[in-house]
N, C-alpha and C. Protein backbone atom coordinates (compact mmCIF):
# COMPACT_ATOMS: atom_id res chain seq x y z
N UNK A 1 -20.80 -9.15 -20.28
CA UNK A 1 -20.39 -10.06 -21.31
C UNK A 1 -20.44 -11.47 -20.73
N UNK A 2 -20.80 -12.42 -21.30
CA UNK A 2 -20.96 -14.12 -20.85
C UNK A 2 -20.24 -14.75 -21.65
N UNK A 3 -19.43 -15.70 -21.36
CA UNK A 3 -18.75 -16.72 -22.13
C UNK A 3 -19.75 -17.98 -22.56
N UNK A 4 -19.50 -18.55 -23.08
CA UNK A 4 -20.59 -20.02 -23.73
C UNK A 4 -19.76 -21.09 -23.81
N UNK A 5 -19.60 -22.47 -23.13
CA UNK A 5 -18.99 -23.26 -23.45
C UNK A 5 -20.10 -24.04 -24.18
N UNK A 6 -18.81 -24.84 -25.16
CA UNK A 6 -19.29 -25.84 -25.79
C UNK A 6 -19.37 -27.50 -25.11
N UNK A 7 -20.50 -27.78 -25.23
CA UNK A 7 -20.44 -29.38 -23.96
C UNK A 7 -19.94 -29.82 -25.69
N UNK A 8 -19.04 -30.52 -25.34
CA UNK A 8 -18.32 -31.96 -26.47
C UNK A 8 -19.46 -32.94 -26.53
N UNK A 9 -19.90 -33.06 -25.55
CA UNK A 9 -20.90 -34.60 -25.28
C UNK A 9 -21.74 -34.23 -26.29
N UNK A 10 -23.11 -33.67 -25.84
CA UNK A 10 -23.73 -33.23 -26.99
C UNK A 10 -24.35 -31.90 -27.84
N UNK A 11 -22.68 -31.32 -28.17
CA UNK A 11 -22.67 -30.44 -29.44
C UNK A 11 -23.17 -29.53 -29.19
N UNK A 12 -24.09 -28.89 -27.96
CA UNK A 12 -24.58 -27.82 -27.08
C UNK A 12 -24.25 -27.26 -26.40
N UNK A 13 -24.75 -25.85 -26.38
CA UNK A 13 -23.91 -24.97 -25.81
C UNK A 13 -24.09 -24.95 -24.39
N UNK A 14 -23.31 -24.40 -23.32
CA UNK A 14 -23.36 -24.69 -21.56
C UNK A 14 -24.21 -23.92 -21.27
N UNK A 15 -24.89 -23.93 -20.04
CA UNK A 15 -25.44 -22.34 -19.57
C UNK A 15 -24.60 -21.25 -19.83
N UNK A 16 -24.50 -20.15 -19.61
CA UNK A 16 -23.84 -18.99 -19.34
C UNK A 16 -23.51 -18.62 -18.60
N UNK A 17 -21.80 -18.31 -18.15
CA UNK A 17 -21.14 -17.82 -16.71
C UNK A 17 -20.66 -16.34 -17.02
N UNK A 18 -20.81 -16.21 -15.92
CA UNK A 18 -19.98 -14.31 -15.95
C UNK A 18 -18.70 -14.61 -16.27
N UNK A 19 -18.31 -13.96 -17.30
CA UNK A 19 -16.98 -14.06 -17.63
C UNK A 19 -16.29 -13.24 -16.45
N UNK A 20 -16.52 -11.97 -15.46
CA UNK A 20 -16.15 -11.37 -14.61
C UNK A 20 -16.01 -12.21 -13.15
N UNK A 21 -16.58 -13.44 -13.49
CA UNK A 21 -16.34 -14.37 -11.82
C UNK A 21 -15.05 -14.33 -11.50
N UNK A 22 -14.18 -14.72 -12.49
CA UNK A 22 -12.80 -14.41 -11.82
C UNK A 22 -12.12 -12.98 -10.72
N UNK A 23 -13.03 -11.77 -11.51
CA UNK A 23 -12.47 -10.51 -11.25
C UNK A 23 -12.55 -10.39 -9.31
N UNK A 24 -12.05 -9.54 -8.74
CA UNK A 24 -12.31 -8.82 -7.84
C UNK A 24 -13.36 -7.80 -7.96
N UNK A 25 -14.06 -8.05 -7.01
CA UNK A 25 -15.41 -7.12 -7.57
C UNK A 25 -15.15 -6.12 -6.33
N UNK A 26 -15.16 -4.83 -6.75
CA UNK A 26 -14.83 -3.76 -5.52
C UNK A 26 -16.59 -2.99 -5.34
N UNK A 27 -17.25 -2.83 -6.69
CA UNK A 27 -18.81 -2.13 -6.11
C UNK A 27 -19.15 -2.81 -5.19
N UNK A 28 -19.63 -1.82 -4.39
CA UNK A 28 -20.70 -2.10 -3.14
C UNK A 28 -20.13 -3.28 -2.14
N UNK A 29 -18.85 -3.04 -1.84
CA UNK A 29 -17.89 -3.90 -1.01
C UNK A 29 -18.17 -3.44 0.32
N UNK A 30 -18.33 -1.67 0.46
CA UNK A 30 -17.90 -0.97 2.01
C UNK A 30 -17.77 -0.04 1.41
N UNK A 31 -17.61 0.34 3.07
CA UNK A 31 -16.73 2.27 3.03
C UNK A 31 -15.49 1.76 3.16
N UNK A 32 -14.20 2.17 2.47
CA UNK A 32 -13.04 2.48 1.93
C UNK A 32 -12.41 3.26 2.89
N UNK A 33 -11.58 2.88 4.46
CA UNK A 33 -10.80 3.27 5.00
C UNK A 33 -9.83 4.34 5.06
N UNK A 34 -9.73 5.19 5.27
CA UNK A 34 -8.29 5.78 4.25
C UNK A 34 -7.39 6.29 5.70
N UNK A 35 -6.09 6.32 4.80
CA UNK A 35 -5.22 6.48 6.42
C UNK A 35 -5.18 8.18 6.87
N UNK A 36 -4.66 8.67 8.10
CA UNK A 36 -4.65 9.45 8.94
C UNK A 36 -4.23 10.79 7.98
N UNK A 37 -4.66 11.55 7.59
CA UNK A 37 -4.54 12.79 7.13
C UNK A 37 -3.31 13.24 7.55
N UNK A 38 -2.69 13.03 8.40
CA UNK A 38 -1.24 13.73 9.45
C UNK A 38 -0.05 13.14 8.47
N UNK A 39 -0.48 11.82 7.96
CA UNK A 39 0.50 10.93 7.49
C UNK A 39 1.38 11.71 5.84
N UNK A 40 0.56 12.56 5.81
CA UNK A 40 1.23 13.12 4.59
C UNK A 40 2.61 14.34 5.35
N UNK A 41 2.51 14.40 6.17
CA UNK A 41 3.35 15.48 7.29
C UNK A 41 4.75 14.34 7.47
N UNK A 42 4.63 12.97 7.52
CA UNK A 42 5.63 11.78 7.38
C UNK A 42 6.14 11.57 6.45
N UNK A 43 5.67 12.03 5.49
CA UNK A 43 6.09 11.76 3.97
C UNK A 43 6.86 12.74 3.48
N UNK A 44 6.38 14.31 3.58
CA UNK A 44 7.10 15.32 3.20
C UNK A 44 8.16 15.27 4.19
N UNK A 45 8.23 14.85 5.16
CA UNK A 45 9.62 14.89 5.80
C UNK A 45 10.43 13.85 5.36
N UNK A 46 10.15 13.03 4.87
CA UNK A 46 10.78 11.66 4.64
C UNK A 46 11.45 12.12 3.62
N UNK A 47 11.06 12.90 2.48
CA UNK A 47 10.94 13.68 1.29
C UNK A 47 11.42 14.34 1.11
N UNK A 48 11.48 15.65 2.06
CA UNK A 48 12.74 16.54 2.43
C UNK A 48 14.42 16.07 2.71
N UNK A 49 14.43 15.38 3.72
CA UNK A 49 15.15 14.58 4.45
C UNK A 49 16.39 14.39 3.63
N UNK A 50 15.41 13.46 2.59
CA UNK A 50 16.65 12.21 1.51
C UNK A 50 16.47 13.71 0.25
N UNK A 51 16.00 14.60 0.08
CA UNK A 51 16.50 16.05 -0.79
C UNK A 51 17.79 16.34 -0.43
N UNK A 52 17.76 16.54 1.36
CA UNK A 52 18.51 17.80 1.93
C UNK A 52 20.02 16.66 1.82
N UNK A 53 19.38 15.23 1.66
CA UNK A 53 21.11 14.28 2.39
C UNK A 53 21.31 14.14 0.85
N UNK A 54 20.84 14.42 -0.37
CA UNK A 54 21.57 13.63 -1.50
C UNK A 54 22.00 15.01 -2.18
N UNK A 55 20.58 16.08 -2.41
CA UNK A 55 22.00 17.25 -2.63
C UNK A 55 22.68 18.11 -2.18
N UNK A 56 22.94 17.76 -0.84
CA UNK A 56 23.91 17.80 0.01
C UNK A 56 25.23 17.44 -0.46
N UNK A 57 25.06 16.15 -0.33
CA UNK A 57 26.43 15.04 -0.80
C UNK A 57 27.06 15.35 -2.47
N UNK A 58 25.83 16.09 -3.42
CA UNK A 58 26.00 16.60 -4.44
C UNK A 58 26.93 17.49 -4.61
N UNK A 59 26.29 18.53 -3.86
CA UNK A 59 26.73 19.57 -3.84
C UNK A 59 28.38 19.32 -3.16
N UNK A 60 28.59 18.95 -2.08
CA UNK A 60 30.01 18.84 -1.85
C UNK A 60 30.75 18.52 -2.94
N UNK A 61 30.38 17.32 -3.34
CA UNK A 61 31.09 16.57 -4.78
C UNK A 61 31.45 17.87 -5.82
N UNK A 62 30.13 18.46 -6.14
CA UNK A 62 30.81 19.36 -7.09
C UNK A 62 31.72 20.54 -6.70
N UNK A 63 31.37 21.18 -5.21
CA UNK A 63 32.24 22.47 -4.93
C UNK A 63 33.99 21.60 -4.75
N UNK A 64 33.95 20.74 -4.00
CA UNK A 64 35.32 20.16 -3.32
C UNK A 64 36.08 19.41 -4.41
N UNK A 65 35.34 18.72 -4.94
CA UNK A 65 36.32 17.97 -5.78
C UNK A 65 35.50 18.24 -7.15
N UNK A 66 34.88 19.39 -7.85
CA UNK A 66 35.13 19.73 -8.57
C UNK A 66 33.88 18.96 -9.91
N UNK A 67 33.44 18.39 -9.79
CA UNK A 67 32.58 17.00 -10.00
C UNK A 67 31.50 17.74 -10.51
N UNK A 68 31.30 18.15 -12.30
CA UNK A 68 30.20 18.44 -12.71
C UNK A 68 29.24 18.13 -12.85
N UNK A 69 29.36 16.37 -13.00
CA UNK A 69 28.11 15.87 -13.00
C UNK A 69 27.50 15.66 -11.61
N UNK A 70 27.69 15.71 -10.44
CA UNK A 70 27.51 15.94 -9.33
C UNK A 70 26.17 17.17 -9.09
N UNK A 71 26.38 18.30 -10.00
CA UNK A 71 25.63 19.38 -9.45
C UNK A 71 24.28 19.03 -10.61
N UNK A 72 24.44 18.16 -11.88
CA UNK A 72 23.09 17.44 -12.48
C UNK A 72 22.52 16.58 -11.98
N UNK A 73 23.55 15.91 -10.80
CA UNK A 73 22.80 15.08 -10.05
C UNK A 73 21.82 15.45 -9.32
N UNK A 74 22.22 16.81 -8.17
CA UNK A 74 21.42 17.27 -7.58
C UNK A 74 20.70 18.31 -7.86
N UNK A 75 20.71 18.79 -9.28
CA UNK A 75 19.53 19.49 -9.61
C UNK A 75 18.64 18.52 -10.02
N UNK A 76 18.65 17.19 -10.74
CA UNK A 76 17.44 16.26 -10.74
C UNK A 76 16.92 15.75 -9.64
N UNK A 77 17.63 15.45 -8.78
CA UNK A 77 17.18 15.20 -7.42
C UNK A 77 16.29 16.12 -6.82
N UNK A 78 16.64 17.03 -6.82
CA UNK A 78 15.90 18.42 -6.25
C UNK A 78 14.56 18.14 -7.14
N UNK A 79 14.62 18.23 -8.44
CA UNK A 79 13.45 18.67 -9.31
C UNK A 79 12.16 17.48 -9.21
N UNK A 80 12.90 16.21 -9.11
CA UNK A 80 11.94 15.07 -8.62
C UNK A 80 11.30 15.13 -7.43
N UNK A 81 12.22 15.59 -6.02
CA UNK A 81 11.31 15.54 -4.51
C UNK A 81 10.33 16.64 -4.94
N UNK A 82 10.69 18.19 -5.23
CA UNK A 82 9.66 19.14 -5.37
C UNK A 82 8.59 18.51 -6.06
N UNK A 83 8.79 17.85 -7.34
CA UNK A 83 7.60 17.17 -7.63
C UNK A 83 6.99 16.29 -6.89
N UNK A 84 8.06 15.38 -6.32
CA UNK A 84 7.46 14.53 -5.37
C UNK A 84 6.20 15.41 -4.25
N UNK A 85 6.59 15.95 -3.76
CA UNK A 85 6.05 17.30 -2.79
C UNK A 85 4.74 17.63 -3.22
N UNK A 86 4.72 18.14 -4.27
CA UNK A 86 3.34 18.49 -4.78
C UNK A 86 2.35 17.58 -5.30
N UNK A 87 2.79 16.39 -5.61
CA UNK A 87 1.80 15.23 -5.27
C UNK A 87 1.42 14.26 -4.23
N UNK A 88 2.46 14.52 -2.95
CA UNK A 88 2.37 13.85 -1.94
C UNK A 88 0.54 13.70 -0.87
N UNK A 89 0.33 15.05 -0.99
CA UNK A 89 -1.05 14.53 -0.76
C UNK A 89 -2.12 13.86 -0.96
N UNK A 90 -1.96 13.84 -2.72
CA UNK A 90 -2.86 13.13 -3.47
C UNK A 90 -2.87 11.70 -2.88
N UNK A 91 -1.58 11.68 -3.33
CA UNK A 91 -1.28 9.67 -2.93
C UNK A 91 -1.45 9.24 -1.61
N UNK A 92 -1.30 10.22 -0.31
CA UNK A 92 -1.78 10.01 0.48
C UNK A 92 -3.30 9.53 0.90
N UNK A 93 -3.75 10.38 0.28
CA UNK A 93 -5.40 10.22 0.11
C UNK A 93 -5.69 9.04 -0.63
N UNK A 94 -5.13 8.63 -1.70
CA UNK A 94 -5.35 7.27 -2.44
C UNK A 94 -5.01 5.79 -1.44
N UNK A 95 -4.00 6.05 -0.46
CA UNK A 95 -4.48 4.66 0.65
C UNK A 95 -5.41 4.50 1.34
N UNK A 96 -6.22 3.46 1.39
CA UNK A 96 -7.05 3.24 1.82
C UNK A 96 -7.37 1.32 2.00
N UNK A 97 -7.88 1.34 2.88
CA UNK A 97 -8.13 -0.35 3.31
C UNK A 97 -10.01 -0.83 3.77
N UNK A 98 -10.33 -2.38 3.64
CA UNK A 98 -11.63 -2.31 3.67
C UNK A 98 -11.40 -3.97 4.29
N UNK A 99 -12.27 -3.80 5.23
CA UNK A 99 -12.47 -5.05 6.34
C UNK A 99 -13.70 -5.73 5.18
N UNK A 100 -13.53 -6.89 4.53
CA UNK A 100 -14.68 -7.67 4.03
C UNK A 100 -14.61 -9.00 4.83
N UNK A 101 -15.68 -9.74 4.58
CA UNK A 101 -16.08 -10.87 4.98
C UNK A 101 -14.73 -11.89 5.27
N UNK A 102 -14.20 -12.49 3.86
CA UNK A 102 -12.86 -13.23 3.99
C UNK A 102 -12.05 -12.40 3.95
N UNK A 103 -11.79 -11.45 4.05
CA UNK A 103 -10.12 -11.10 3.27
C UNK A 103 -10.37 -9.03 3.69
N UNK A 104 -9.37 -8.76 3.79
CA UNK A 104 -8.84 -7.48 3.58
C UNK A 104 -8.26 -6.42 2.65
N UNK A 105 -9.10 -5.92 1.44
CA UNK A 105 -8.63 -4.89 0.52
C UNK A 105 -7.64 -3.87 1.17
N UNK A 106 -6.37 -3.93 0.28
CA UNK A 106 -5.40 -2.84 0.52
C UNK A 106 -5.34 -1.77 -0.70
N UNK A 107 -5.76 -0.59 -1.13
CA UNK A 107 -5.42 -0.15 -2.29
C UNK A 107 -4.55 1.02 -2.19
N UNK A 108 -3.55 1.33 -2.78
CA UNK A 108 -2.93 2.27 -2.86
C UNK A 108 -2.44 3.34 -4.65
N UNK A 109 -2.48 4.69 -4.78
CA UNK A 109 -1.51 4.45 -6.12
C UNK A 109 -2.36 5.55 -6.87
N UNK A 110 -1.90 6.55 -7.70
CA UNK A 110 -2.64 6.98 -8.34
C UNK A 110 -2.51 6.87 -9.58
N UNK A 111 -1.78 7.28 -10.45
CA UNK A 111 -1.25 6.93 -11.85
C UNK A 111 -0.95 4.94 -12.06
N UNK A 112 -0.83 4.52 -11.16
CA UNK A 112 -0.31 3.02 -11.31
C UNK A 112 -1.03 2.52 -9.83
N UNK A 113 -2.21 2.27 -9.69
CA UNK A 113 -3.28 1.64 -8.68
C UNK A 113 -2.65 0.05 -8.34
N UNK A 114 -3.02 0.17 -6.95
CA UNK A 114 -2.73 -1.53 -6.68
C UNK A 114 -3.37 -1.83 -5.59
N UNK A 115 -4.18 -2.78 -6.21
CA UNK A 115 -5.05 -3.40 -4.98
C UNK A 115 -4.59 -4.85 -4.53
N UNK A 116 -4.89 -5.15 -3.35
CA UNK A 116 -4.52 -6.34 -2.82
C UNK A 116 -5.73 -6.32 -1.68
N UNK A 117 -6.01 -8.28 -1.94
CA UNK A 117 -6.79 -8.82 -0.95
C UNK A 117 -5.85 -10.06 -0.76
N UNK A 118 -5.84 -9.64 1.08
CA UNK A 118 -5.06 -10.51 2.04
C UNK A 118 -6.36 -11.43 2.69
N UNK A 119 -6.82 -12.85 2.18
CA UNK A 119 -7.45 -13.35 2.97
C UNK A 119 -6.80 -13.70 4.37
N UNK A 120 -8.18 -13.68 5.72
CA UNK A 120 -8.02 -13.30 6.78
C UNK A 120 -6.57 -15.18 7.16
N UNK A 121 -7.23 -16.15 6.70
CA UNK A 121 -7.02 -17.48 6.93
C UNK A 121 -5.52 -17.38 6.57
N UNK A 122 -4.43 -16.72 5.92
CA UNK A 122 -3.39 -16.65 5.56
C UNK A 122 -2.32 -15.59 5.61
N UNK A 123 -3.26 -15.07 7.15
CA UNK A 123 -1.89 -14.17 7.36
C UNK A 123 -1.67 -14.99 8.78
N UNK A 124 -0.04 -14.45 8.44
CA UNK A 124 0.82 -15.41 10.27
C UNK A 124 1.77 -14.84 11.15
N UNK A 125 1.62 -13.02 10.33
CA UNK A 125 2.26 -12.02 11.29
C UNK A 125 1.35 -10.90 11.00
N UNK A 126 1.18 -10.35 12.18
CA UNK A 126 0.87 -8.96 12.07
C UNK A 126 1.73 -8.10 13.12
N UNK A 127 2.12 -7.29 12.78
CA UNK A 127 3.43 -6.17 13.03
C UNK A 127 2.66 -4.50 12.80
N UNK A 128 2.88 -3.95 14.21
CA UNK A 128 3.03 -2.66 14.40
C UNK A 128 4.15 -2.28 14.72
N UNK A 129 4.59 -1.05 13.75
CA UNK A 129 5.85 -0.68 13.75
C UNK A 129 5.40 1.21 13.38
N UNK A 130 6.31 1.86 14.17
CA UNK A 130 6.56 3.26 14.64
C UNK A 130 7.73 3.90 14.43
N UNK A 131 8.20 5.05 13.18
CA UNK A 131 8.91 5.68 13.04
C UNK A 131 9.12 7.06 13.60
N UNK A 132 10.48 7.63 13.79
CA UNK A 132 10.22 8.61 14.26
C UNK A 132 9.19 10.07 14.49
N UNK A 133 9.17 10.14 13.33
CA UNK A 133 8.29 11.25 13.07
C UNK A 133 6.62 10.44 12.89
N UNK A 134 6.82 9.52 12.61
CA UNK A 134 5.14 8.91 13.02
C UNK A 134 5.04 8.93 14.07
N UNK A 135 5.95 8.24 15.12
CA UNK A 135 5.52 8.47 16.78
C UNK A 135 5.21 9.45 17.49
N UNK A 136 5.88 10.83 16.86
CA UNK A 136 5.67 11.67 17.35
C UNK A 136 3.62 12.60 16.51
N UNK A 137 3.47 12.07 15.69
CA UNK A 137 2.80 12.29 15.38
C UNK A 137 1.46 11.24 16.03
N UNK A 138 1.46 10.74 16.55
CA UNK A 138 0.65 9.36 17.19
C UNK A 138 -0.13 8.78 16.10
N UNK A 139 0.98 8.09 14.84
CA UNK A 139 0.62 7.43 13.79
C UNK A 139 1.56 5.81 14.19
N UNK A 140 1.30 4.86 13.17
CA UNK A 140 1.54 3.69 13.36
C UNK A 140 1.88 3.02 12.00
N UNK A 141 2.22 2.08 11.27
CA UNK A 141 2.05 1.25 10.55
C UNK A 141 1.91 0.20 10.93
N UNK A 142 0.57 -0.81 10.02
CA UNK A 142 0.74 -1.61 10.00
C UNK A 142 1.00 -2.64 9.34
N UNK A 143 2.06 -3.86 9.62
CA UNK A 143 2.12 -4.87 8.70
C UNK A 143 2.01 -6.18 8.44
N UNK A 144 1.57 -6.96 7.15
CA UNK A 144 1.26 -7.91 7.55
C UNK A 144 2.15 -9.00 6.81
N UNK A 145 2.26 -10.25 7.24
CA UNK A 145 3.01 -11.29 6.79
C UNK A 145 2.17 -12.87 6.27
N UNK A 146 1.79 -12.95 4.97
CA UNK A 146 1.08 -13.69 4.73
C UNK A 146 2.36 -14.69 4.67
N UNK A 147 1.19 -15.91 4.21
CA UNK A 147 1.97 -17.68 3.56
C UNK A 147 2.45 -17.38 2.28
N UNK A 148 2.54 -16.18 0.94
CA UNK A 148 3.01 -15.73 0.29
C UNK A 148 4.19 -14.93 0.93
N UNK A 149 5.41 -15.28 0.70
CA UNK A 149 6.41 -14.28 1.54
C UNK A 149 6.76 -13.01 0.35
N UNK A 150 6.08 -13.07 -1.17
CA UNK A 150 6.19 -12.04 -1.48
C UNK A 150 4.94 -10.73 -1.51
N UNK A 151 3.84 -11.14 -0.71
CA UNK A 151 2.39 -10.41 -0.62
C UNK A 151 2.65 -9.98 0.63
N UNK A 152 3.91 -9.14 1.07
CA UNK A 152 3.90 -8.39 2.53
C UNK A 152 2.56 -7.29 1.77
N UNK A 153 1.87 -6.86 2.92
CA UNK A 153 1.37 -5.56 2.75
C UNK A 153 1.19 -4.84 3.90
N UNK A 154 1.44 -3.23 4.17
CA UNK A 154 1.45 -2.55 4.91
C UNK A 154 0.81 -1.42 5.08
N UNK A 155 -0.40 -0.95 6.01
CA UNK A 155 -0.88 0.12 6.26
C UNK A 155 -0.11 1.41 6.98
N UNK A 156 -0.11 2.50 5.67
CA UNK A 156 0.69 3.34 6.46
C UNK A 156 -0.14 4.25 6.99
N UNK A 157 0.57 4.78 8.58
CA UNK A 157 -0.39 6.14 8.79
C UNK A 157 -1.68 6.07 9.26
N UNK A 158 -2.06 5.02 9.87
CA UNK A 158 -3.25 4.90 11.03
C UNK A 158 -2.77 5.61 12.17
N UNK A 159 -4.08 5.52 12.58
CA UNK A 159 -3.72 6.36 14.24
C UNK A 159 -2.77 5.45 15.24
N UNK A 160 -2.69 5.35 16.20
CA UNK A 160 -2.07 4.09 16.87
C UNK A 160 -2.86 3.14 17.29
N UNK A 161 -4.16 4.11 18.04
CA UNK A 161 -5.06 3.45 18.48
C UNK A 161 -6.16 2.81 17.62
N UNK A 162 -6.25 2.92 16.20
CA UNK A 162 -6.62 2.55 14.94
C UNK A 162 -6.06 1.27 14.86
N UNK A 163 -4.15 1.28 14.63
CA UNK A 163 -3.48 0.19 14.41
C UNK A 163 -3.78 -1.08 15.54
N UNK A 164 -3.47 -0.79 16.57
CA UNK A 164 -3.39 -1.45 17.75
C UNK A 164 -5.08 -2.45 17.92
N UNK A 165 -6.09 -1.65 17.54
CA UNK A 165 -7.83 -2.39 17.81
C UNK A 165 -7.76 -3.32 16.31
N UNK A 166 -7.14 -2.35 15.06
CA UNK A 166 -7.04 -3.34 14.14
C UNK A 166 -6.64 -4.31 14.01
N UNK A 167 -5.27 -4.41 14.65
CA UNK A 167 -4.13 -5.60 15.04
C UNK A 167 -4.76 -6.77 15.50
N UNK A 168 -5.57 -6.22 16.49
CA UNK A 168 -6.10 -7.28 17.21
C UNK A 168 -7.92 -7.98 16.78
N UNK A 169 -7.96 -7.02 15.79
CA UNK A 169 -9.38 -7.70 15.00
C UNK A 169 -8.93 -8.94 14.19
N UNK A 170 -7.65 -8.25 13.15
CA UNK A 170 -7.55 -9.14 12.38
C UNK A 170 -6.78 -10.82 12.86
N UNK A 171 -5.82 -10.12 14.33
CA UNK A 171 -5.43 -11.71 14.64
C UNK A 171 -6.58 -12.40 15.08
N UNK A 172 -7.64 -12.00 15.64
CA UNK A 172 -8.78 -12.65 16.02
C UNK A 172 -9.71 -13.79 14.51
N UNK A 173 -9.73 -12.72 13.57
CA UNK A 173 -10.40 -12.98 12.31
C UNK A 173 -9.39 -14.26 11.61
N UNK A 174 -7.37 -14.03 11.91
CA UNK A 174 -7.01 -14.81 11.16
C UNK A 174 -6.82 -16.18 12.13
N UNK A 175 -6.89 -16.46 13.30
CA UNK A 175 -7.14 -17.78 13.85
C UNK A 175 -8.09 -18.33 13.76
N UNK A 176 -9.29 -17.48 13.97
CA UNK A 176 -10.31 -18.46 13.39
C UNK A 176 -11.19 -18.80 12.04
N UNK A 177 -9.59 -18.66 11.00
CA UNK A 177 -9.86 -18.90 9.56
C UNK A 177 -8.72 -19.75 8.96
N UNK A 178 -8.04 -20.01 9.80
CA UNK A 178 -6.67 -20.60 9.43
C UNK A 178 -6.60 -21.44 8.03
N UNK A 179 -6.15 -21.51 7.20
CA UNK A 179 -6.19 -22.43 6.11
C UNK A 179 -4.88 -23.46 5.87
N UNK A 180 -5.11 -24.63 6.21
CA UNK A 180 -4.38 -24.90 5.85
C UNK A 180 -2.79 -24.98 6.47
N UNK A 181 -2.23 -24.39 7.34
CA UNK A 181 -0.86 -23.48 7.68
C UNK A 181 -0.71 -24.25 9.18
């Protein structure tokens, strides 16, 4: 589709621009990164975890002090992680990241997708950070801190040694793009 401006001057119409120039164009960008297959093993535990501590705390509520709505609490609780559970792989598989020219695609999300491009010139932290059960798994996150303090974005579930060569691509890529900062 092309938009047509009208020149005022004389009463003629402009050339024709892609109305899509604005868009993010993702065809034929790259191969599409995706994080560590293990990382879904971080998640179902993460997943389990906050199951076993909330209807836990449920469950006391209702046996000890009696607390009916307590045991609806933790049968919804329950019924959401199990669901949670059985889609956890999917969404795993839906992160994925892509090294372009300026900037860095982050996409994550399946039902509700979100992409983000972090140009290289405007990030001013990059952060590797290691949770328990990621460390033990020799996974990593990484994160980044743009000149937007609300555009954090974070790769979950690289290898370490993934995070660590990446870390150091992109501080390389973002000093010598600096904008501005």
């Amino acid at each position: 589709m092309l938009d047509r401006e009208l020149n005022p001057c004389a009463g003629q119409q402009a050339e024709p621009t892609p109305a899509s120039s604005a868009r993010l164009e993702l065809a034929g960008t790259g191969e599409w990164k995706r994080v560590s297959p293990k990382y879904v093993v971080v998640e179902i535990v993460g997943t389990v975890v906050n199951a076993v501590v909330v209807c836990g705390g449920a469950t006391l509520l209702w046996l000890l002090l009696e607390q009916t709505w307590a045991m609806w609490v933790g049968i919804v609780v329950l019924a959401v992680s199990i669901i949670n559970l059985v889609f956890e792989p999917r969404r795993v598989r839906s992160i994925g990241y892509l090294l372009r020219a300026d900037d860095l695609l982050f996409r994550r999300g399946i039902l509700f997708q979100r992409f983000v491009a972090v140009p290289y010139g405007r990030m001013q932290l990059i952060d590797i950070t290691r949770g328990p059960v990621a460390r033990w798994l020799g996974l990593a996150d990484l994160k980044f801190v743009t000149a937007a303090a609300s555009a954090g974005v974070s790769i979950p579930g690289l290898a370490e040694a993934d995070a660590e060569s990446l870390r150091d691509r992109l501080v390389e890529l973002a000093e010598s793009r600096r904008a501005g900062l």
